[in-house]
C-alpha atoms as a PDB file:
ATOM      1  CA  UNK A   1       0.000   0.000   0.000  1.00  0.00           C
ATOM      2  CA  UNK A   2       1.830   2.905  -0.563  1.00  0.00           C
ATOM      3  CA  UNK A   3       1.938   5.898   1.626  1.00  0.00           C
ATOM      4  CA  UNK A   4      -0.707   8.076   0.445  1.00  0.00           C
ATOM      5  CA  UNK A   5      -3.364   5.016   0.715  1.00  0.00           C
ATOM      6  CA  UNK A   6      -1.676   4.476   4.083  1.00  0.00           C
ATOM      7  CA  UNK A   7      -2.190   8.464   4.890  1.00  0.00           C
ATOM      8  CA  UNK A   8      -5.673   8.343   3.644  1.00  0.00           C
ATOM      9  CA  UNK A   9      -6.317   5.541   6.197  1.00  0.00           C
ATOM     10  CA  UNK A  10      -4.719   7.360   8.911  1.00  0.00           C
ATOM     11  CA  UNK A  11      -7.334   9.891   8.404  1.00  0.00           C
ATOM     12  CA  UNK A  12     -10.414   7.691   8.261  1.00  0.00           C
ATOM     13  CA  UNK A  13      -9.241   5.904  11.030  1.00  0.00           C
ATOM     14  CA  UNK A  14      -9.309   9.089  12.971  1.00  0.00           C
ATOM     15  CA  UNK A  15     -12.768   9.728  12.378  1.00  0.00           C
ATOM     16  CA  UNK A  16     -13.687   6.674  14.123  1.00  0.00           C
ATOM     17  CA  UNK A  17     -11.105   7.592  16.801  1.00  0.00           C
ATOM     18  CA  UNK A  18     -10.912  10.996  17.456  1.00  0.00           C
ATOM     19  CA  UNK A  19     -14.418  11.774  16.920  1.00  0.00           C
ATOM     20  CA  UNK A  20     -16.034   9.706  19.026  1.00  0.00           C
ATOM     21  CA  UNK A  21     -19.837  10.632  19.473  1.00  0.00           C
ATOM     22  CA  UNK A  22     -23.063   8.538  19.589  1.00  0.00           C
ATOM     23  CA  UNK A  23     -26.214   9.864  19.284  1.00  0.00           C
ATOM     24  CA  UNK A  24     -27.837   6.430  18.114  1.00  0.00           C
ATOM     25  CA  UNK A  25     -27.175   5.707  14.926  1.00  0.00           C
ATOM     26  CA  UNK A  26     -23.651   6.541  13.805  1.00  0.00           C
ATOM     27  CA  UNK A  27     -23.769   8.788  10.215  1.00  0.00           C
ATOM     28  CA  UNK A  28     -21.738  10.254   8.218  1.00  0.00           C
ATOM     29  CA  UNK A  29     -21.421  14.187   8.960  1.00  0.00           C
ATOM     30  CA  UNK A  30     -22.450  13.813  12.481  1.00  0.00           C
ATOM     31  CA  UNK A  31     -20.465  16.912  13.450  1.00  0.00           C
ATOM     32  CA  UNK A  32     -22.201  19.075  10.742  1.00  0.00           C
ATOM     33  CA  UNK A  33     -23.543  22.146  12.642  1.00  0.00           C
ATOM     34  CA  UNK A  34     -22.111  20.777  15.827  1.00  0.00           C
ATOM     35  CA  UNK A  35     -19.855  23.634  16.334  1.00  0.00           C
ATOM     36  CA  UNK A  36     -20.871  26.767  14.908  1.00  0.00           C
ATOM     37  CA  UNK A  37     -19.466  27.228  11.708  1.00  0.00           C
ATOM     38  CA  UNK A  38     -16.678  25.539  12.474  1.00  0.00           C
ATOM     39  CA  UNK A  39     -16.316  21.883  10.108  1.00  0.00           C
ATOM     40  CA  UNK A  40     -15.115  19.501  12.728  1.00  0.00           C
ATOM     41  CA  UNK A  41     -13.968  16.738  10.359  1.00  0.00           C
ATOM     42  CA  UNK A  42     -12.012  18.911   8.191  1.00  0.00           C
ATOM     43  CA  UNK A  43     -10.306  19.850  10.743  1.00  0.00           C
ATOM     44  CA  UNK A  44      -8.972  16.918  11.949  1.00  0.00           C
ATOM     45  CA  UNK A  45      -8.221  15.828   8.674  1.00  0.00           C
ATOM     46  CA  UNK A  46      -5.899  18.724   8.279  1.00  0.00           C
ATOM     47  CA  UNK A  47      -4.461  17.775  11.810  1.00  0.00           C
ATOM     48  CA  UNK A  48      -3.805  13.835  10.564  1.00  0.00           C
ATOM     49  CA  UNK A  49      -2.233  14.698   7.678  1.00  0.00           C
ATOM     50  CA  UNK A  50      -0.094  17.148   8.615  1.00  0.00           C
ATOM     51  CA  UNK A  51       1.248  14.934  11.530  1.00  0.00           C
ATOM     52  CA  UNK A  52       1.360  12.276   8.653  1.00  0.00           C
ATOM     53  CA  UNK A  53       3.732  14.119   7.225  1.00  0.00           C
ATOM     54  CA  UNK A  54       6.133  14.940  10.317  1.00  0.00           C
ATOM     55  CA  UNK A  55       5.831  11.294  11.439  1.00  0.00           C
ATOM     56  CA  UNK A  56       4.574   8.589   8.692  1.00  0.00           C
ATOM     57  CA  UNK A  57       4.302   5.831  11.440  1.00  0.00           C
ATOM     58  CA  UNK A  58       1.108   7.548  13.160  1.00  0.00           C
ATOM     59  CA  UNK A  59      -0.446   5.052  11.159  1.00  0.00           C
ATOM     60  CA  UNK A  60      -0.172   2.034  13.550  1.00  0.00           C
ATOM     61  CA  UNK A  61      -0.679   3.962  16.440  1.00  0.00           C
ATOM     62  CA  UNK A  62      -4.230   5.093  14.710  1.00  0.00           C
ATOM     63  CA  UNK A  63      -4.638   1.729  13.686  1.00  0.00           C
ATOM     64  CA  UNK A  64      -4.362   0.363  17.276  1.00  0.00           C
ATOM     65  CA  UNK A  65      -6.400   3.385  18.498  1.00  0.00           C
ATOM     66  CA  UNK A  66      -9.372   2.350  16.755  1.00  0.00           C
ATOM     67  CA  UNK A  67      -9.367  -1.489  17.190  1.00  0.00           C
ATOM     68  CA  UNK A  68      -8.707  -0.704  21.268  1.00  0.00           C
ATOM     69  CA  UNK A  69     -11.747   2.219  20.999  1.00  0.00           C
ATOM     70  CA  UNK A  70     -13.865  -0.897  19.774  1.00  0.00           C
ATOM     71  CA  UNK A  71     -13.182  -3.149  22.122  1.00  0.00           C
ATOM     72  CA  UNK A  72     -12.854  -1.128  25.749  1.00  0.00           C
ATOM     73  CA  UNK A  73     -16.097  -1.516  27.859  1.00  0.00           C
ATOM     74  CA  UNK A  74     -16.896  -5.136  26.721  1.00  0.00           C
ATOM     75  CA  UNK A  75      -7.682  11.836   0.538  1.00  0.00           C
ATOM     76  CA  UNK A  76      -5.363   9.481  -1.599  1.00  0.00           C
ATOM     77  CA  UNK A  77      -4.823   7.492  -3.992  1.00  0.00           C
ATOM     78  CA  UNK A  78      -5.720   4.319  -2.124  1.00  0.00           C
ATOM     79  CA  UNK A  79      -9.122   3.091  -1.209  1.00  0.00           C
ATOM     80  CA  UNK A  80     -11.598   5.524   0.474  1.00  0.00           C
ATOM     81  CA  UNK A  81     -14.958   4.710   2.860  1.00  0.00           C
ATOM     82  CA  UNK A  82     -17.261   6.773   4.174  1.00  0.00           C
ATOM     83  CA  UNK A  83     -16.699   6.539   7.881  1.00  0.00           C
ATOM     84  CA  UNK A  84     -20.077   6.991  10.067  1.00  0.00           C
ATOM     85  CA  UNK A  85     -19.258   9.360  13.228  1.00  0.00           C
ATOM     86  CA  UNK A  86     -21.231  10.159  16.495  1.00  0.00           C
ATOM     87  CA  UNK A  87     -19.958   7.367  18.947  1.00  0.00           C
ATOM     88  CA  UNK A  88     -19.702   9.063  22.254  1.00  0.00           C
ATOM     89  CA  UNK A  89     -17.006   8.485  24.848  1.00  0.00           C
ATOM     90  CA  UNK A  90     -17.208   6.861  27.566  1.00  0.00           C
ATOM     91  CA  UNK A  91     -17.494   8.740  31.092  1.00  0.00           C
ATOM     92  CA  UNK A  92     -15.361   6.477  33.104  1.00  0.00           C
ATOM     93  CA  UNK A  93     -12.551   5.030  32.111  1.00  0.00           C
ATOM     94  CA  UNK A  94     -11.305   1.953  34.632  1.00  0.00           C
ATOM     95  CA  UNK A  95      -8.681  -0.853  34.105  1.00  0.00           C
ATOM     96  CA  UNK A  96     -11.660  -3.620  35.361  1.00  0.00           C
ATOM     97  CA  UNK A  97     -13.652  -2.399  32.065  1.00  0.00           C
ATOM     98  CA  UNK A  98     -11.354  -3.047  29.567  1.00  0.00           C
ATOM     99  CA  UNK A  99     -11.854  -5.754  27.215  1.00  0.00           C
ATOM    100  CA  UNK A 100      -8.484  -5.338  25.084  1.00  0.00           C
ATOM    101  CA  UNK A 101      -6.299  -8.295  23.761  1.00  0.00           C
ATOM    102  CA  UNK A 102      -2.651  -7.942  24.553  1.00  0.00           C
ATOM    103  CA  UNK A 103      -0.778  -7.349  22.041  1.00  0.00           C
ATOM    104  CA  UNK A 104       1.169 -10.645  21.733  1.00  0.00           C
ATOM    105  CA  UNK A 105      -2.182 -12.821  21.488  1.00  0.00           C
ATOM    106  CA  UNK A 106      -2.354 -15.611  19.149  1.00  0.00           C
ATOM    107  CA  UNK A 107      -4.000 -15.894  16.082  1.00  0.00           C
ATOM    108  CA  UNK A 108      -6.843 -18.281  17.515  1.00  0.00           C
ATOM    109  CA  UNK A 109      -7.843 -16.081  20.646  1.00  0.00           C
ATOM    110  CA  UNK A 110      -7.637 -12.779  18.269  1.00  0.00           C
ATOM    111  CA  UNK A 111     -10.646 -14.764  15.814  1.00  0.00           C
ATOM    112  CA  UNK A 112     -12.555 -15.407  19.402  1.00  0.00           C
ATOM    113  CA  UNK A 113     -12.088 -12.155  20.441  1.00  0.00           C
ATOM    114  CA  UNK A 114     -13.286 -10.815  16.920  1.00  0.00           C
ATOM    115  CA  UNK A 115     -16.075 -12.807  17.009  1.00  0.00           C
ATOM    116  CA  UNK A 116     -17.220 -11.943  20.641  1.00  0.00           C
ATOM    117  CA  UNK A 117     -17.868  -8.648  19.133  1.00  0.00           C
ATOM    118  CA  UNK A 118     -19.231  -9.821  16.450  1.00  0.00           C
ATOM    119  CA  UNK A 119     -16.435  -9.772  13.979  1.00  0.00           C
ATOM    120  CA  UNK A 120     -15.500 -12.438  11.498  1.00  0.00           C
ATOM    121  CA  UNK A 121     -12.272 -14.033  10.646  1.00  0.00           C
ATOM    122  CA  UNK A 122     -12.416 -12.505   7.273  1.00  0.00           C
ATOM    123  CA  UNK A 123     -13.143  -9.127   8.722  1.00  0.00           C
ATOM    124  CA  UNK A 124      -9.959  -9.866  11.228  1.00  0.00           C
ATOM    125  CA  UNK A 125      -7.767 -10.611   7.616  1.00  0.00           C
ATOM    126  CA  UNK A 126      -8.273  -7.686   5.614  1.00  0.00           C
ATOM    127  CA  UNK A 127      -7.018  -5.312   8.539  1.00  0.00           C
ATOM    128  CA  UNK A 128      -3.859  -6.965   7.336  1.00  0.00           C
ATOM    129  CA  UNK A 129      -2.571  -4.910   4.765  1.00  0.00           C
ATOM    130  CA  UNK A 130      -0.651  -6.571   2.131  1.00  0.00           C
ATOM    131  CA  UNK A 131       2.075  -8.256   3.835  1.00  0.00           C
ATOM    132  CA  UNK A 132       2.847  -4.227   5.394  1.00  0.00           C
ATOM    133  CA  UNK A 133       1.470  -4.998   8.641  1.00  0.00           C
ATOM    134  CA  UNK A 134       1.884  -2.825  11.766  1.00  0.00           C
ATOM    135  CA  UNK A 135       1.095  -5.013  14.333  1.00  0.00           C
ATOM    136  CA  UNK A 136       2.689  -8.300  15.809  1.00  0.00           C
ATOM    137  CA  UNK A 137      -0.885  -9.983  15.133  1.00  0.00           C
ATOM    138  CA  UNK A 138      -0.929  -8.596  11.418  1.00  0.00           C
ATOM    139  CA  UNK A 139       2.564 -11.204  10.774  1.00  0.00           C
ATOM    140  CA  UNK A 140       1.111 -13.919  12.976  1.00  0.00           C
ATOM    141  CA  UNK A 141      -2.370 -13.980  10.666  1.00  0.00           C
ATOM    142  CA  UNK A 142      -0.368 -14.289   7.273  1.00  0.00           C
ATOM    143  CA  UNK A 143       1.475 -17.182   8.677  1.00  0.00           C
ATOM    144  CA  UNK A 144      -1.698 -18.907  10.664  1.00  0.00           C
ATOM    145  CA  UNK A 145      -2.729 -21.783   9.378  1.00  0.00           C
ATOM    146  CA  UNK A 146      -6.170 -20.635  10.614  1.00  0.00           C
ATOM    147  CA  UNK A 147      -6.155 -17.479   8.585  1.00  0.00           C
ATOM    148  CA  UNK A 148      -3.306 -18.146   5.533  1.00  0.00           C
ATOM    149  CA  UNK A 149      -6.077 -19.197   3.066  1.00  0.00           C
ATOM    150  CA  UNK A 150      -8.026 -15.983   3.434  1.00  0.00           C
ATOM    151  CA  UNK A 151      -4.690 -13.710   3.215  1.00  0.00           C
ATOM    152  CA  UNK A 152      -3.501 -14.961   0.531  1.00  0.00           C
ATOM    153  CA  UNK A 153      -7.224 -15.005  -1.272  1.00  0.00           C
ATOM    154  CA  UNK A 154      -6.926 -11.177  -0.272  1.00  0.00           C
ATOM    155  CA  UNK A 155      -3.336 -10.836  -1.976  1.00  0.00           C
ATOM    156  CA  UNK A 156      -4.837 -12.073  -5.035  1.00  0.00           C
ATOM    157  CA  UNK A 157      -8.271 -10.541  -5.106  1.00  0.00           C
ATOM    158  CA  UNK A 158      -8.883  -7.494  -6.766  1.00  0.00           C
ATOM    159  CA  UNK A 159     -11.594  -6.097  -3.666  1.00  0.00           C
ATOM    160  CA  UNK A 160      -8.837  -5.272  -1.192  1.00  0.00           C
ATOM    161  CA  UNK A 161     -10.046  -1.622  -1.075  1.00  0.00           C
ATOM    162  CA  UNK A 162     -13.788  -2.043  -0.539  1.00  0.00           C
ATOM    163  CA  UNK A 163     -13.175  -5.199   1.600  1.00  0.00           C
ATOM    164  CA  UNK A 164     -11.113  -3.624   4.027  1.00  0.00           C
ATOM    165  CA  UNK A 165     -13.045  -0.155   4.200  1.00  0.00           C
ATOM    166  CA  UNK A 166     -16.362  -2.609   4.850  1.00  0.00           C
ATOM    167  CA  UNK A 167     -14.241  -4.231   7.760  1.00  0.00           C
ATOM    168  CA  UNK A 168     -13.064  -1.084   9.363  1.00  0.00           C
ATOM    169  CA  UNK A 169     -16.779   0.301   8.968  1.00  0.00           C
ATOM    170  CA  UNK A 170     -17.628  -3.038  10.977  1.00  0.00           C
ATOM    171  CA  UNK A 171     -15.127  -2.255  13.362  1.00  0.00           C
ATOM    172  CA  UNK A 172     -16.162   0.871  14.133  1.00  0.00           C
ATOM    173  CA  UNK A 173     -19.647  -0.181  15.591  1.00  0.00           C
ATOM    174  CA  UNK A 174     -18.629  -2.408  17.716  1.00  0.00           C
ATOM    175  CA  UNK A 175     -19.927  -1.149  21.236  1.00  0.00           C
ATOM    176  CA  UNK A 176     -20.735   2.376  20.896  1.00  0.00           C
ATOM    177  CA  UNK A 177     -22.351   4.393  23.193  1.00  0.00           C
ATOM    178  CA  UNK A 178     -25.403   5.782  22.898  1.00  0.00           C
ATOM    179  CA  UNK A 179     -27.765   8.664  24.099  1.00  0.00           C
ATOM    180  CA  UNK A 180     -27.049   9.253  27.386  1.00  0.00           C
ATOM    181  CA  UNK A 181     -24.596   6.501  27.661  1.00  0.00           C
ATOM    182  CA  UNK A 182     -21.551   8.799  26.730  1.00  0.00           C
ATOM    183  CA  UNK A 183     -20.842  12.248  26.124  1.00  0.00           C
ATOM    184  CA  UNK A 184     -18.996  14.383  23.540  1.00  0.00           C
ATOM    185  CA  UNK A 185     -16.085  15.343  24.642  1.00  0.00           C
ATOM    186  CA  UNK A 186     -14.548  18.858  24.554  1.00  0.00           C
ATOM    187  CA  UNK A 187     -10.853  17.294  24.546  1.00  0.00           C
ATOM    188  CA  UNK A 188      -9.605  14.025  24.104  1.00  0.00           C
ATOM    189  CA  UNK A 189      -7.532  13.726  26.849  1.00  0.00           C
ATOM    190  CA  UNK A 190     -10.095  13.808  29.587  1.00  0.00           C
ATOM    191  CA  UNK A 191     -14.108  13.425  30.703  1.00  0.00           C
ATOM    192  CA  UNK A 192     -16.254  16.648  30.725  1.00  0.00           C
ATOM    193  CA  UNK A 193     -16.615  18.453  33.752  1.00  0.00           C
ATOM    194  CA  UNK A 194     -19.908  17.414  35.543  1.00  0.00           C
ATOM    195  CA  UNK A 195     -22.073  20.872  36.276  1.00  0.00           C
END
């Protein structure tokens, strides 16, 4: 994948990440008229890729954000999806309530863990990105015996693009909050203050 694809997945991914606000159903331009005049997602598409540029690898660490926002309380040339935003965060963030694999799990208890949260092994693959993984667990699936046949259908198919935007789409509705359930948060690093 080369590193414009990878850039424009850096900044999907951070629309699942970053803005993270439910208000039922996730959609696309959620933040539309959330902030004045201000347009929320192009600005933090102008953040992503200009820390893209000062540091390419932000790409696994966005990667990794999104997969662990999934799973905690139980412009290129590459291929584009339309990423649905409005999950809200969560108020309370405890050790206890984290559901998140450690990072040297096997291939095996990744597909359980996928499939807990309703994830198949297929949708597991194509975050996988061409033999360019980021991850210890993106090496481990292309060698699996569990998971070979499906990464190397993906190496040969011709869908990589939609297939893997349809996974990360998945991905990103796994768990979110809703209504009251979480809030919108004026900064990522921390809760709102209670009034």
């Amino acid at each position: 994948m080369s590193s414009a694809s990878t850039a424009m997945l850096a900044l999907v991914l951070v629309f699942g990440a970053f803005l993270s606000a439910q208000c039922h159903p996730l959609e696309v331009g959620f933040y539309r008229g959330k902030c004045r005049s201000v347009d929320v997602e192009a600005v933090v598409s102008g953040v992503i890729k200009e820390w893209y540029k000062k540091d390419p690898t932000i790409t696994a660490a966005l990667l990794r954000m999104q997969f662990h926002d999934c799973f905690v309380n139980s412009g290129g040339e590459g291929g584009k999806y339309i990423v649905e935003t409005g999950r809200r965060d969560g108020r309370v963030s405890l050790a206890k309530n984290v559901d998140l694999p450690s990072p040297s799990i096997s291939v095996s208890n990744s597909i359980k863990a996928f499939s807990n949260k309703g994830l198949n092994p297929t949708d597991m693959v194509y975050l996988l990105v061409k033999r360019r993984g980021v991850l210890q667990i993106d090496q481990d699936l292309a060698l699996d015996p569990l998971s070979i046949n499906t990464v190397a259908a993906i190496a040969n198919g011709s869908d990589f693009s939609t297939r893997f935007g349809q996974a990360m789409i998945k991905l990103g509705g796994v768990q979110v909050l809703t209504g009251k359930q979480g809030e919108i948060r004026h900064s990522c690093r921390a809760t709102n203050k209670r009034s």
